[in-house]
Each structure stands twice: as structure tokens, then as C-alpha cells.
C-alpha atoms as a PDB file:
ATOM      1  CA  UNK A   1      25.316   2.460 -63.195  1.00  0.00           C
ATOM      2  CA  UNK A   2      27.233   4.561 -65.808  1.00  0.00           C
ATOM      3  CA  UNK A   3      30.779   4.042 -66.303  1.00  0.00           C
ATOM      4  CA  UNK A   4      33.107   5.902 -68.825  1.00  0.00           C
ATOM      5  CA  UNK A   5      36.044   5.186 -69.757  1.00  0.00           C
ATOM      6  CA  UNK A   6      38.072   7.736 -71.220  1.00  0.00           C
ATOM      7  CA  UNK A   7      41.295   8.419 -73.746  1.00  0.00           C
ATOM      8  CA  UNK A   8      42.953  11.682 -73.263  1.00  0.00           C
ATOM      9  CA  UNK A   9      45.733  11.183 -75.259  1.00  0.00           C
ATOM     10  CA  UNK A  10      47.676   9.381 -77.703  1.00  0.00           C
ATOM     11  CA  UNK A  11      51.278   8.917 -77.509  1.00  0.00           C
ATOM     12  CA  UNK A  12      53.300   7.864 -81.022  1.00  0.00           C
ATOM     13  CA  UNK A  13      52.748   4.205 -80.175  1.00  0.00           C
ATOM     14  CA  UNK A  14      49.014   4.711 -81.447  1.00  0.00           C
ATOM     15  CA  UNK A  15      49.686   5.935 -84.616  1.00  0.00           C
ATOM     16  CA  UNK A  16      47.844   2.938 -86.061  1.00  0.00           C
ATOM     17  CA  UNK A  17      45.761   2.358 -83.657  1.00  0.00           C
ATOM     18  CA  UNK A  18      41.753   3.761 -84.341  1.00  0.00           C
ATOM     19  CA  UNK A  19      39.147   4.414 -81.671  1.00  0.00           C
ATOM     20  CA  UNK A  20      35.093   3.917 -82.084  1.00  0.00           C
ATOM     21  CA  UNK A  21      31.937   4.742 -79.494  1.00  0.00           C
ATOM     22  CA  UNK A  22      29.151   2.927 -78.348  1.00  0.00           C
ATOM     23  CA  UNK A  23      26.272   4.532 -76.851  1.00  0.00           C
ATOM     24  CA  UNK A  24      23.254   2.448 -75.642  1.00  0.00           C
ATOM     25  CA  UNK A  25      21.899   5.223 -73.019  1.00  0.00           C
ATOM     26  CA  UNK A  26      23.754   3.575 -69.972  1.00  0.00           C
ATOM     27  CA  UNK A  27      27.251   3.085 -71.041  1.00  0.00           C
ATOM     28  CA  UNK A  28      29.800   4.542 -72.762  1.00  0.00           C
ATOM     29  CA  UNK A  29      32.611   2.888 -73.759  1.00  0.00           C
ATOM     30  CA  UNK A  30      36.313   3.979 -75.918  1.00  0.00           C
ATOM     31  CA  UNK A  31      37.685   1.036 -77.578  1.00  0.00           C
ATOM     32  CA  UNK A  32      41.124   1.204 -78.957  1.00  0.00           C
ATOM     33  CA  UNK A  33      42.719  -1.049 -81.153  1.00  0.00           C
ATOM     34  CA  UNK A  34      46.476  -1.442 -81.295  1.00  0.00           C
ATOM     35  CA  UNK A  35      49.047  -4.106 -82.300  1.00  0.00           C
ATOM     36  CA  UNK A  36      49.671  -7.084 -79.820  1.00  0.00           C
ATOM     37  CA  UNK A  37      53.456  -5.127 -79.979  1.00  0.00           C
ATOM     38  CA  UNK A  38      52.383  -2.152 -78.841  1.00  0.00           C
ATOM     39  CA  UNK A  39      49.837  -3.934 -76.084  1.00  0.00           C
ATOM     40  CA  UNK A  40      52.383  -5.293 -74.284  1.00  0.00           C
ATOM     41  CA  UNK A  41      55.092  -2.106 -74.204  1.00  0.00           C
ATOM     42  CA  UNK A  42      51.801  -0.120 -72.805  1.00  0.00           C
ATOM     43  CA  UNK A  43      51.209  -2.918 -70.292  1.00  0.00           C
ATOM     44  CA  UNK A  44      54.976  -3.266 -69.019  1.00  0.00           C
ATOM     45  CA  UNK A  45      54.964   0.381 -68.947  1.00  0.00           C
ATOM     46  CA  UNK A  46      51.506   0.552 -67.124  1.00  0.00           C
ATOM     47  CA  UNK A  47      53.506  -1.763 -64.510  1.00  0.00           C
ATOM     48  CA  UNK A  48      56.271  -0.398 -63.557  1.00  0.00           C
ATOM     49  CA  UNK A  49      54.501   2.709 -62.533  1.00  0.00           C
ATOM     50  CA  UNK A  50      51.911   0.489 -60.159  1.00  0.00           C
ATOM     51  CA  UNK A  51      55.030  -1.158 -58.785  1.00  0.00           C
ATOM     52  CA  UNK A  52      56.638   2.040 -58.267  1.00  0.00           C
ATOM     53  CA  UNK A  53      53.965   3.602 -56.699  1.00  0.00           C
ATOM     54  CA  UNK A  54      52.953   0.407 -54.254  1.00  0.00           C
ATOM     55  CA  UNK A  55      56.741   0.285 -53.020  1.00  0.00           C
ATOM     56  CA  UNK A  56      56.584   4.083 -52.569  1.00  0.00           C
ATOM     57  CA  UNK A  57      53.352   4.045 -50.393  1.00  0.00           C
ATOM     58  CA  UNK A  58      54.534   0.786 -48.573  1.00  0.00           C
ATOM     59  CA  UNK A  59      57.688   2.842 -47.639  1.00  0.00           C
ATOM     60  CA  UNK A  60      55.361   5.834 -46.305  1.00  0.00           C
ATOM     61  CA  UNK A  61      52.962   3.950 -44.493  1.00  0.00           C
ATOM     62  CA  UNK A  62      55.929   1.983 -42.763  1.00  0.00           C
ATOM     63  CA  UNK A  63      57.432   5.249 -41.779  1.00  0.00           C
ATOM     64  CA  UNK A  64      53.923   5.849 -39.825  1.00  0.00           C
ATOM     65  CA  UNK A  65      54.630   3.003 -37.476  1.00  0.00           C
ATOM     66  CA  UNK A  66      58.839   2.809 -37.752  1.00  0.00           C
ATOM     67  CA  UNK A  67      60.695   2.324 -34.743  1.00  0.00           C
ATOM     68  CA  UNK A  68      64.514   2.597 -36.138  1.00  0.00           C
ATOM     69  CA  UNK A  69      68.357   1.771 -36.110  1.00  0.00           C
ATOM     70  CA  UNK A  70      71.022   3.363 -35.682  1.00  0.00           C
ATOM     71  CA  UNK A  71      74.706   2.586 -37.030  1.00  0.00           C
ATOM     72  CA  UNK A  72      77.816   4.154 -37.073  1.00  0.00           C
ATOM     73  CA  UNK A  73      79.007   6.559 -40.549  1.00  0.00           C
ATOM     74  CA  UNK A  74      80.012   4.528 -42.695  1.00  0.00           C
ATOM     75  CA  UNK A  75      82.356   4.967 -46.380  1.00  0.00           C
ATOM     76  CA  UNK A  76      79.693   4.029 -48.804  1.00  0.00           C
ATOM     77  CA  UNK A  77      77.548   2.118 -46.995  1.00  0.00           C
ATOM     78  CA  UNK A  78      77.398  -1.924 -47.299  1.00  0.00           C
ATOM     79  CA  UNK A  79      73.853  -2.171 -49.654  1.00  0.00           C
ATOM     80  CA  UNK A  80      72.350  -3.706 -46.287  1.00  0.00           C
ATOM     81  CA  UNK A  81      72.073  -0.570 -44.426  1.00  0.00           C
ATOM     82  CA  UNK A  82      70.408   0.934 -47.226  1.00  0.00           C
ATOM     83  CA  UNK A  83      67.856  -1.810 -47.730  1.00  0.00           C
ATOM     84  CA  UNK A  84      66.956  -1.002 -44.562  1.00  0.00           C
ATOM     85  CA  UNK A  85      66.750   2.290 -44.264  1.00  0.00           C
ATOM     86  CA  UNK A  86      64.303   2.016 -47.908  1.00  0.00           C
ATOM     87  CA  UNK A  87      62.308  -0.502 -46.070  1.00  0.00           C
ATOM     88  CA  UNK A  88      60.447   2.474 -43.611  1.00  0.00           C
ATOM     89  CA  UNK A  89      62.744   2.108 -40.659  1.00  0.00           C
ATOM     90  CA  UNK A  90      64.545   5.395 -39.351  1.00  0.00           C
ATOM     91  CA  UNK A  91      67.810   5.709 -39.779  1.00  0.00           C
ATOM     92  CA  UNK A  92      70.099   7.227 -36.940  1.00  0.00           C
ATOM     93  CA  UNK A  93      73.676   7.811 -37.563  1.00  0.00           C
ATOM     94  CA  UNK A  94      76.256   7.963 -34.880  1.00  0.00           C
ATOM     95  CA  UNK A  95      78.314  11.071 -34.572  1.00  0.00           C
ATOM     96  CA  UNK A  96      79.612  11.278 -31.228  1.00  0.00           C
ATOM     97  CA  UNK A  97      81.497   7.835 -30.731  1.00  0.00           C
ATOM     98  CA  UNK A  98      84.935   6.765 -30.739  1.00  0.00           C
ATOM     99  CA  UNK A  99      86.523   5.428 -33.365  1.00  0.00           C
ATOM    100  CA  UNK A 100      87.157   1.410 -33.912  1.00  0.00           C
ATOM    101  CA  UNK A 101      89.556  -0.490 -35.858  1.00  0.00           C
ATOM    102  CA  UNK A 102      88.295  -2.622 -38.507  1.00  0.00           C
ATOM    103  CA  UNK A 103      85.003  -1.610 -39.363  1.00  0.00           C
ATOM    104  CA  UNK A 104      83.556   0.505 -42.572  1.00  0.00           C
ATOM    105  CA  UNK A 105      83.968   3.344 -40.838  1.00  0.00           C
ATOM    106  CA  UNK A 106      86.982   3.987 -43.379  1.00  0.00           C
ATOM    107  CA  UNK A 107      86.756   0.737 -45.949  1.00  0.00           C
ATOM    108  CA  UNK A 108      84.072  -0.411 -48.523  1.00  0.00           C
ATOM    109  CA  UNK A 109      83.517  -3.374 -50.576  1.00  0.00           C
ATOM    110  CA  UNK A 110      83.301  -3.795 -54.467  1.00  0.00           C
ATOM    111  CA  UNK A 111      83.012  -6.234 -57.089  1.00  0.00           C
ATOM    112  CA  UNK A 112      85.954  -6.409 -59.598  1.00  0.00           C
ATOM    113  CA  UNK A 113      87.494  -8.873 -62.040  1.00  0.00           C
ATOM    114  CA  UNK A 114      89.297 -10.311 -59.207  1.00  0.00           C
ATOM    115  CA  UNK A 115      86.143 -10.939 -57.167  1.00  0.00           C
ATOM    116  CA  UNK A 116      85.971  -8.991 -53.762  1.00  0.00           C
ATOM    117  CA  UNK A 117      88.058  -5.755 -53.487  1.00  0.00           C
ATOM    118  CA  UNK A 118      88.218  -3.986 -50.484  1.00  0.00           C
ATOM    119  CA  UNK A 119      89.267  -0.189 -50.370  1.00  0.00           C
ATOM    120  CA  UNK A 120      90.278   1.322 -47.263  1.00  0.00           C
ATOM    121  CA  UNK A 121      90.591   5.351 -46.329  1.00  0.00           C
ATOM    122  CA  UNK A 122      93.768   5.403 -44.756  1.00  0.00           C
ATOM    123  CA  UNK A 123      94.368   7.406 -41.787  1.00  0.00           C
ATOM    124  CA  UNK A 124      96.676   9.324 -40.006  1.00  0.00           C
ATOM    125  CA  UNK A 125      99.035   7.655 -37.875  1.00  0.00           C
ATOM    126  CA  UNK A 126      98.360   7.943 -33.551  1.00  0.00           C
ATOM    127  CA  UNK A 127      96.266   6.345 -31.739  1.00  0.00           C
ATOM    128  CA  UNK A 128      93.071   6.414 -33.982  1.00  0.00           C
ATOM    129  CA  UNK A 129      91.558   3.920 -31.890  1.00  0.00           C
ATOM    130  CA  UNK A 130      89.217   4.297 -29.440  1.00  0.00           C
ATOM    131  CA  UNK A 131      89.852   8.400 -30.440  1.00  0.00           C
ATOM    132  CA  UNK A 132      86.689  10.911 -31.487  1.00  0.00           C
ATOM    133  CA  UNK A 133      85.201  10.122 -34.672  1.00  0.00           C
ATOM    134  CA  UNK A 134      85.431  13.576 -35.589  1.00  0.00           C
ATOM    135  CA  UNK A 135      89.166  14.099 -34.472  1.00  0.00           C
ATOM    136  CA  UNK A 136      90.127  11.146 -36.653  1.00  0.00           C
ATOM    137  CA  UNK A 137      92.144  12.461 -39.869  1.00  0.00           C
ATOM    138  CA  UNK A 138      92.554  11.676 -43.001  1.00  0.00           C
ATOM    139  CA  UNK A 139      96.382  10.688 -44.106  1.00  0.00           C
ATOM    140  CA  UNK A 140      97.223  12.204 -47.637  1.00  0.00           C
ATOM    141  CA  UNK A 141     101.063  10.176 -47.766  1.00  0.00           C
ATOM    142  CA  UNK A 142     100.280   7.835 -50.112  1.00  0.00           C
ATOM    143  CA  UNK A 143      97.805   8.715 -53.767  1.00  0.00           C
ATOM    144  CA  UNK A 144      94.713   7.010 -52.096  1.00  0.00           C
ATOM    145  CA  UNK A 145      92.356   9.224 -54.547  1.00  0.00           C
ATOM    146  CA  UNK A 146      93.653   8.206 -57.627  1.00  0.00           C
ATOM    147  CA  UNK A 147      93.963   4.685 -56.482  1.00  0.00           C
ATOM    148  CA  UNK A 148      90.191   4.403 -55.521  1.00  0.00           C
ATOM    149  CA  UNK A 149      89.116   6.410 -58.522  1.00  0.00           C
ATOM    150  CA  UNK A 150      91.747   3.921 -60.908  1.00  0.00           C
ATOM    151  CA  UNK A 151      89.852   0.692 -58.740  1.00  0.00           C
ATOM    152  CA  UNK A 152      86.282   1.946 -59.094  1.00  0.00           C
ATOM    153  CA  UNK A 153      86.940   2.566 -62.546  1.00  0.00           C
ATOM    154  CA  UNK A 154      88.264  -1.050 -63.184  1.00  0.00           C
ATOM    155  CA  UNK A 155      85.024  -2.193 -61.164  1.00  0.00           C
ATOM    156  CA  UNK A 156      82.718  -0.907 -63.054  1.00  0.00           C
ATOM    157  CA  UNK A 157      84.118   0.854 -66.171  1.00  0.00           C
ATOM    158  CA  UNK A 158      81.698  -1.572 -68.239  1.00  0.00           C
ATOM    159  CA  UNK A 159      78.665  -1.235 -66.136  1.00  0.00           C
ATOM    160  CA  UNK A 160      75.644   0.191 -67.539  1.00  0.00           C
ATOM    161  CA  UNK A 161      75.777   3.259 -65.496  1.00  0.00           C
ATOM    162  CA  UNK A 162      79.809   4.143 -64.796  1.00  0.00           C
ATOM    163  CA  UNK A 163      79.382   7.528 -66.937  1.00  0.00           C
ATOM    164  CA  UNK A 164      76.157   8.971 -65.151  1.00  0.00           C
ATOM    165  CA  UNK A 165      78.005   8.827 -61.676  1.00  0.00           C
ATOM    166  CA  UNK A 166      81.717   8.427 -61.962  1.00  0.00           C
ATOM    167  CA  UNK A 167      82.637  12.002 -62.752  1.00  0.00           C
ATOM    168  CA  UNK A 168      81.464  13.497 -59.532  1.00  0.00           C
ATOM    169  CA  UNK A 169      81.994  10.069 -57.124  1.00  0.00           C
ATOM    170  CA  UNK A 170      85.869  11.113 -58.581  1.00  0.00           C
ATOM    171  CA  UNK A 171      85.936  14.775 -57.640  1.00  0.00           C
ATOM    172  CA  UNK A 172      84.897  14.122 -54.125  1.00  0.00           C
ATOM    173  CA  UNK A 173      88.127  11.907 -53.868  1.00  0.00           C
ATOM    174  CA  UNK A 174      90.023  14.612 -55.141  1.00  0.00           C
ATOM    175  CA  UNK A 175      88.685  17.189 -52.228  1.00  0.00           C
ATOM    176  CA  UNK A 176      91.591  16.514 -50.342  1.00  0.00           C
ATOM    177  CA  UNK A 177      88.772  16.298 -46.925  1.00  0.00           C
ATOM    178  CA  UNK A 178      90.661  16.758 -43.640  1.00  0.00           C
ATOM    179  CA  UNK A 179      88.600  14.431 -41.421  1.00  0.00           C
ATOM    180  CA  UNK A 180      86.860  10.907 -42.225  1.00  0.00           C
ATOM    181  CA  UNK A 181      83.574  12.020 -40.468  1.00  0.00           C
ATOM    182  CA  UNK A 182      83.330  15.063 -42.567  1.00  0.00           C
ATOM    183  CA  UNK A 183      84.203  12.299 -45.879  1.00  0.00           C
ATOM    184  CA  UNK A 184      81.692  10.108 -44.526  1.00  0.00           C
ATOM    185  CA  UNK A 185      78.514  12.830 -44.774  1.00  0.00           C
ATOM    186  CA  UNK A 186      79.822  13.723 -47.952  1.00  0.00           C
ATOM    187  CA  UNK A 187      79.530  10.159 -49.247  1.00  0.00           C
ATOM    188  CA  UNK A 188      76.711   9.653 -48.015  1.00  0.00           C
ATOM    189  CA  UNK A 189      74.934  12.424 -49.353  1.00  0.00           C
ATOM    190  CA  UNK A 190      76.565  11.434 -52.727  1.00  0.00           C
ATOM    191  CA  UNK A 191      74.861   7.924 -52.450  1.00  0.00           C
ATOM    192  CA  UNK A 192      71.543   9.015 -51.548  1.00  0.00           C
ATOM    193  CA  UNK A 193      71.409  11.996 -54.340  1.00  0.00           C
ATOM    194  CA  UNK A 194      72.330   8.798 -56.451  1.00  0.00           C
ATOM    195  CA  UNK A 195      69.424   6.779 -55.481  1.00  0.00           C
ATOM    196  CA  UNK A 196      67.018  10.092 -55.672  1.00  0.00           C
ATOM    197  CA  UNK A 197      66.396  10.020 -51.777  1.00  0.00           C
ATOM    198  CA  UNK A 198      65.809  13.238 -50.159  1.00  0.00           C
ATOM    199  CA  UNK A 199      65.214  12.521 -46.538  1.00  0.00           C
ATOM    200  CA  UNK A 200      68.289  12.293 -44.654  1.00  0.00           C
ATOM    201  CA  UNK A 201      68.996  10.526 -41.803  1.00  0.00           C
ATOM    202  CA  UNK A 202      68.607  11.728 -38.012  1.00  0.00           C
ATOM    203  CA  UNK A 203      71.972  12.629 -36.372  1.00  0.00           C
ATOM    204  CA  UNK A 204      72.778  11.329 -32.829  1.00  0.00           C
ATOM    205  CA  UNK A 205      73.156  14.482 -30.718  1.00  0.00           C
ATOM    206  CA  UNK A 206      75.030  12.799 -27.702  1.00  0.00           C
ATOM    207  CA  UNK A 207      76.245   9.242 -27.233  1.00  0.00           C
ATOM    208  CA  UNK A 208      73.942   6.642 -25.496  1.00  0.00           C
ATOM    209  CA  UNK A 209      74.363   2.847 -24.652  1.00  0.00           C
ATOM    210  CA  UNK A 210      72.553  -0.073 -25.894  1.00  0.00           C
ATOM    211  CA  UNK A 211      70.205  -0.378 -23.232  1.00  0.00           C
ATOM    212  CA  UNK A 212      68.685   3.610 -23.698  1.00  0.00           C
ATOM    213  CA  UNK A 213      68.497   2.943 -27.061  1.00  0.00           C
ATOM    214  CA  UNK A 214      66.250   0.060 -26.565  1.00  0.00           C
ATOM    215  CA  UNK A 215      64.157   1.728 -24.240  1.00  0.00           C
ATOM    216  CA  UNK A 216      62.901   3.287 -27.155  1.00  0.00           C
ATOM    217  CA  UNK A 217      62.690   0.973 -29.587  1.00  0.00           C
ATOM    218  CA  UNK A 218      66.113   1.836 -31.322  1.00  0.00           C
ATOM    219  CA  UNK A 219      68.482  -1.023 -32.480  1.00  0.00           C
ATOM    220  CA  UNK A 220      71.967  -0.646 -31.601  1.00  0.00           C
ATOM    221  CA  UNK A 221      73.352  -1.591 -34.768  1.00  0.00           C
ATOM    222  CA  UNK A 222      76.737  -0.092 -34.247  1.00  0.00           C
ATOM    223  CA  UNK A 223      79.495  -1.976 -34.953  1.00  0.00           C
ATOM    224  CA  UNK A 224      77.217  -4.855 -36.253  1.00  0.00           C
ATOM    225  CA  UNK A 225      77.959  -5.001 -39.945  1.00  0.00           C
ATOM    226  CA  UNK A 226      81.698  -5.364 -39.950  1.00  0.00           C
ATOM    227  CA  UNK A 227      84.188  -6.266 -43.083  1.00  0.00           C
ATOM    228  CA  UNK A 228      84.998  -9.823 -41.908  1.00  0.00           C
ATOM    229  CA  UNK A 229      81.354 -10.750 -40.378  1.00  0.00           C
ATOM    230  CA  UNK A 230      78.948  -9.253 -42.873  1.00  0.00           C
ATOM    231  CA  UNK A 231      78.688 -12.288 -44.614  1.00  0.00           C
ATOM    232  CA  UNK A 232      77.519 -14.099 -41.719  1.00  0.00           C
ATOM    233  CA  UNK A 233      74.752 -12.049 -40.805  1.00  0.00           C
ATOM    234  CA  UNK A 234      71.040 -13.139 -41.599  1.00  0.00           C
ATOM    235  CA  UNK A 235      70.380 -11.075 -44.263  1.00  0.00           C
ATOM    236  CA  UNK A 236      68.155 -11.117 -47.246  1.00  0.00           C
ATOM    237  CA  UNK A 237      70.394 -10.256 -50.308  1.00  0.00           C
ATOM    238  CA  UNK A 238      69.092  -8.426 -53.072  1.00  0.00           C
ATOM    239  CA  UNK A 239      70.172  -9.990 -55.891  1.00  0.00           C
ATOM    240  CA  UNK A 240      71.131  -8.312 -59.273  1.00  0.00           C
ATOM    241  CA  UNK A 241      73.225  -8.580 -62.255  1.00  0.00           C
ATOM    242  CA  UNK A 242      76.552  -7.916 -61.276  1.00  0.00           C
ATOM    243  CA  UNK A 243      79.311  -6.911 -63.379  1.00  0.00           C
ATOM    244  CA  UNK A 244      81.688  -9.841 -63.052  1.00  0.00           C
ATOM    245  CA  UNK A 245      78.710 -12.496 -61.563  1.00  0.00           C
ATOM    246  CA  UNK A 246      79.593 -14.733 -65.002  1.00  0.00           C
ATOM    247  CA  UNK A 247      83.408 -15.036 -63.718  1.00  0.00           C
ATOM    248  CA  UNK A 248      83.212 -14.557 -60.113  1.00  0.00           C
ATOM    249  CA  UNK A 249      79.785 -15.580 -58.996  1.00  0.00           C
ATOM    250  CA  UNK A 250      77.204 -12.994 -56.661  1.00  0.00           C
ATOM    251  CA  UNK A 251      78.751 -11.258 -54.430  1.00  0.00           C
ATOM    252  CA  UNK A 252      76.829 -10.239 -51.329  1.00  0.00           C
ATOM    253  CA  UNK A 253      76.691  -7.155 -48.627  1.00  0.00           C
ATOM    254  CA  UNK A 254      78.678  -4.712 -51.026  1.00  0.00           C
ATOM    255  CA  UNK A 255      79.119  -1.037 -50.983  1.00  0.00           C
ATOM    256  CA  UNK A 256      75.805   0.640 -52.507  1.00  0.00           C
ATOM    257  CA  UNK A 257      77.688   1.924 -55.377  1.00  0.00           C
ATOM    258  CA  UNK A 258      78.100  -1.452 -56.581  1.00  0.00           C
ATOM    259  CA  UNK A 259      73.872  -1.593 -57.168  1.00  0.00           C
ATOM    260  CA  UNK A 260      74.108   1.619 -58.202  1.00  0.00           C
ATOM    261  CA  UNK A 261      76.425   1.435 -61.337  1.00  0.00           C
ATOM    262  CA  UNK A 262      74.351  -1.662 -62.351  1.00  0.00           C
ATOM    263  CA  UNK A 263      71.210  -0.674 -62.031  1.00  0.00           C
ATOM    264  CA  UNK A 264      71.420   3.197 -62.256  1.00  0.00           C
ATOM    265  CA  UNK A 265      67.628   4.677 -61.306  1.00  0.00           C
ATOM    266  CA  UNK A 266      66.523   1.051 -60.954  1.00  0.00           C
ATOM    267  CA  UNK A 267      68.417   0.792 -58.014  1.00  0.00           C
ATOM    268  CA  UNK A 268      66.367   1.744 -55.629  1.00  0.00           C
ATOM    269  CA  UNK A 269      63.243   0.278 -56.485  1.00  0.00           C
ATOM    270  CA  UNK A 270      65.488  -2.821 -56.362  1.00  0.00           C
ATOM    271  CA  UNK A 271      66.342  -1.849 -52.601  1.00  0.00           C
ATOM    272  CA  UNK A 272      62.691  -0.806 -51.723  1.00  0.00           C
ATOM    273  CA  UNK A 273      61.248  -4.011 -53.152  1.00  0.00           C
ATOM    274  CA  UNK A 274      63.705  -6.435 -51.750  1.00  0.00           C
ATOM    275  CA  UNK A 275      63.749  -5.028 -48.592  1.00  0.00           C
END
């Protein structure tokens, strides 16, 4: 059997590095010599890419058997939903429902030197509950905007990544957005363009119960990951460094953007692998 093995190019980290042939008639063989230094950044390197590419094709082959989920729209999803969206399953977002009190339909979680700090969207005053999601308004009396942007900024002003994605997470605040359901697709679109995922999630086209969802092998996961439950849940964290985790400890189940301005690009091979 002949087998070659062959160079095609050099990258600056060979620069020292020399190359000689041996030819016996059967095999031919390229060996390259390079400092133990240099070895192991090529190896790491060499790694990452095979993990990369083994979480990718896990994701598409689960995708070939998925059955799915589906939740209602949330304000920066809690990192769970994510996770398991990454993990193959499809995602299906509610958009004809009423709206309930006390959910993240309109609040989201973050870390910040204080430990947990929940944000809420406030809304206008009526009867909000139990009303249309997509008649429910957005209340403009008080400086929310600035007050989110001012929090997140506080949150994560020291994280590795606050410059790559604070600038436009700020202007979307600033939008002055009529309705929370038309907020909601905007953050979320926001949050996946962060993590560098292009497929977006299938939109309910009428409103179903439980039971038809399950007919088909849909999860009703609607009103299952709430503010004061979350943390009850069986779920897998994924664990990562966290901003304040020397003074406050982990923190579980928080909004995605918390992974995201600590991990940056990272953070969704994070989600993918954990998931």
C-alpha cells in the first residue's frame, strides 16, 4: 500500500522548522521538524477545528431525526432555551398567545456585582394580562433604555467581549419599538447574529393546546421556564467563567447575553457542546 503524506504549506510558525524525503519505492513520507513550542500551538489549533466540526455535524445529523419545542418570545432568552435549540431540536416560537404576567416574556436575567439582576420591559398600563401578545405595548414613561443600557454596561463593562456587541445591543434600546412582540424578534435576531446562527426559528401560525402539540411530537414548553422557577428545573448548566463568579459565585439559567459577553465566538461552541 502507498501512502503519502503531504505539506502544502507553511505558515510563520515553521520558520525554523526543515523538511527531508524518504523514498524506498513504496512509501513516501514528509517529515517536519519543529520546536516542542510550536508542536503543541499546531496541535491545540488542529483541535479546536475537529471539535468544531464534530459539534457542527452532531447538530446536523440531530436535526435529521429532531422532533422539537416550542416556547413563548422571550427578551433575551434564558441560555437554556438556546442550549436547546443548538442541541438539534426545532425551535417553535409562539406568536399567537395571550400574554401572562410574570414570565420573560418582558424580563431577563444578568450577572452583576450585586449577583442576580433582573431587568424588566415595562409595559403599558390596562389589562396586559391574558391580552394578545402582539397588542401588548411598550410604556416609554419612565428612561427604561438608558437604564438597561447603564445596567448591562455595569454587568459586563469588564468582560472580554462588552465592545464587540454593546454598541448595537444599545441602539436597539434606543428604537423607541411600539410593541414587545415586535422587541422580542428583534432581540432575538440580535442574539442569534451574535452567536453566528443563521437558521431561525419556525413561527406558530395559529394557537394550539398541549395535547395537538404532542400529537406530533412537539413539547409544550410555554410558560415552563419562568423568572422564579428556572432554577428549579432539571437542567444541565453550562458552566463558564463569569464575570463576578470570584465574588458572587455561578450563576445559573441567565439571559444568553451573559455567555455571550464572556465568551464572545466561543459561545456557542460552549452551548453546542454542553448541550
Amino acid at each position: 500500500m502507498k501512502f503519502v503524506v503531504s505539506l502544502l504549506k507553511l505558515d510563520a510558525i515553521y520558520k525554523n522548522s526543515w523538511l527531508a524525503k524518504k523514498n524506498d519505492g513504496r512509501m513516501t513520507l514528509f517529515f517536519l521538524q519543529i520546536d516542542s513550542n510550536s508542536l503543541f500551538s499546531i496541535a491545540q489549533s488542529l483541535l479546536n477545528s475537529c471539535n468544531m466540526l464534530i459539534a457542527l455535524l452532531n447538530n446536523s445529523i440531530g436535526r435529521l431525526y429532531m422532533k422539537g419545542f416550542i416556547t413563548e418570545l422571550h427578551t433575551f432568552p434564558p441560555i437554556p432555551i438556546i442550549q436547546r435549540y443548538l442541541s438539534g431540536e426545532k425551535w417553535i416560537l409562539e406568536m399567537n398567545e395571550t400574554y401572562n404576567k410574570g414570565s420573560f416574556r418582558n424580563r431577563y436575567h444578568l450577572s452583576g456585582p450585586q449577583g442576580l439582576t433582573p431587568l424588566s420591559i415595562p409595559l403599558k398600563k390596562g389589562k396586559n394580562n391574558q391580552q394578545p401578545i402582539a397588542e401588548v405595548e411598550i410604556s416609554y414613561d419612565e428612561d427604561w433604555p438608558r437604564r438597561h443600557s447603564k445596567t448591562i454596561q455595569s454587568c459586563y463593562g469588564k468582560s472580554p467581549f462588552f465592545e464587540e456587541y454593546f454598541t448595537d445591543l444599545k441602539s436597539l434600546f434606543f428604537k423607541d419599538v411600539q410593541y414587545l412582540k415586535e422587541f422580542n424578534i428583534s432581540a432575538l435576531k440580535l442574539v442569534l447574529a451574535f452567536l453566528g446562527i443563521q437558521e431561525w426559528p419556525q413561527l406558530s401560525t395559529c394557537y394550539l393546546s398541549k395535547i395537538d402539540y404532542e400529537k406530533t411530537g412537539i413539547v409544550d414548553c410555554r410558560d415552563f421556564y419562568r423568572p422564579k422557577t428556572i432554577d428549579q428545573l432539571p437542567i444541565k448548566n453550562c458552566l463558564y467563567n463569569q464575570v463576578f463568579e470570584p465574588a458572587n459565585g455561578f450563576i445559573s439559567n441567565l439571559s444568553v447575553l451573559d455567555i455571550i459577553f464572556c465568551l464572545g465566538p466561543e459561545a456557542r461552541l460552549k452551548l453546542v457542546r454542553e448541550g
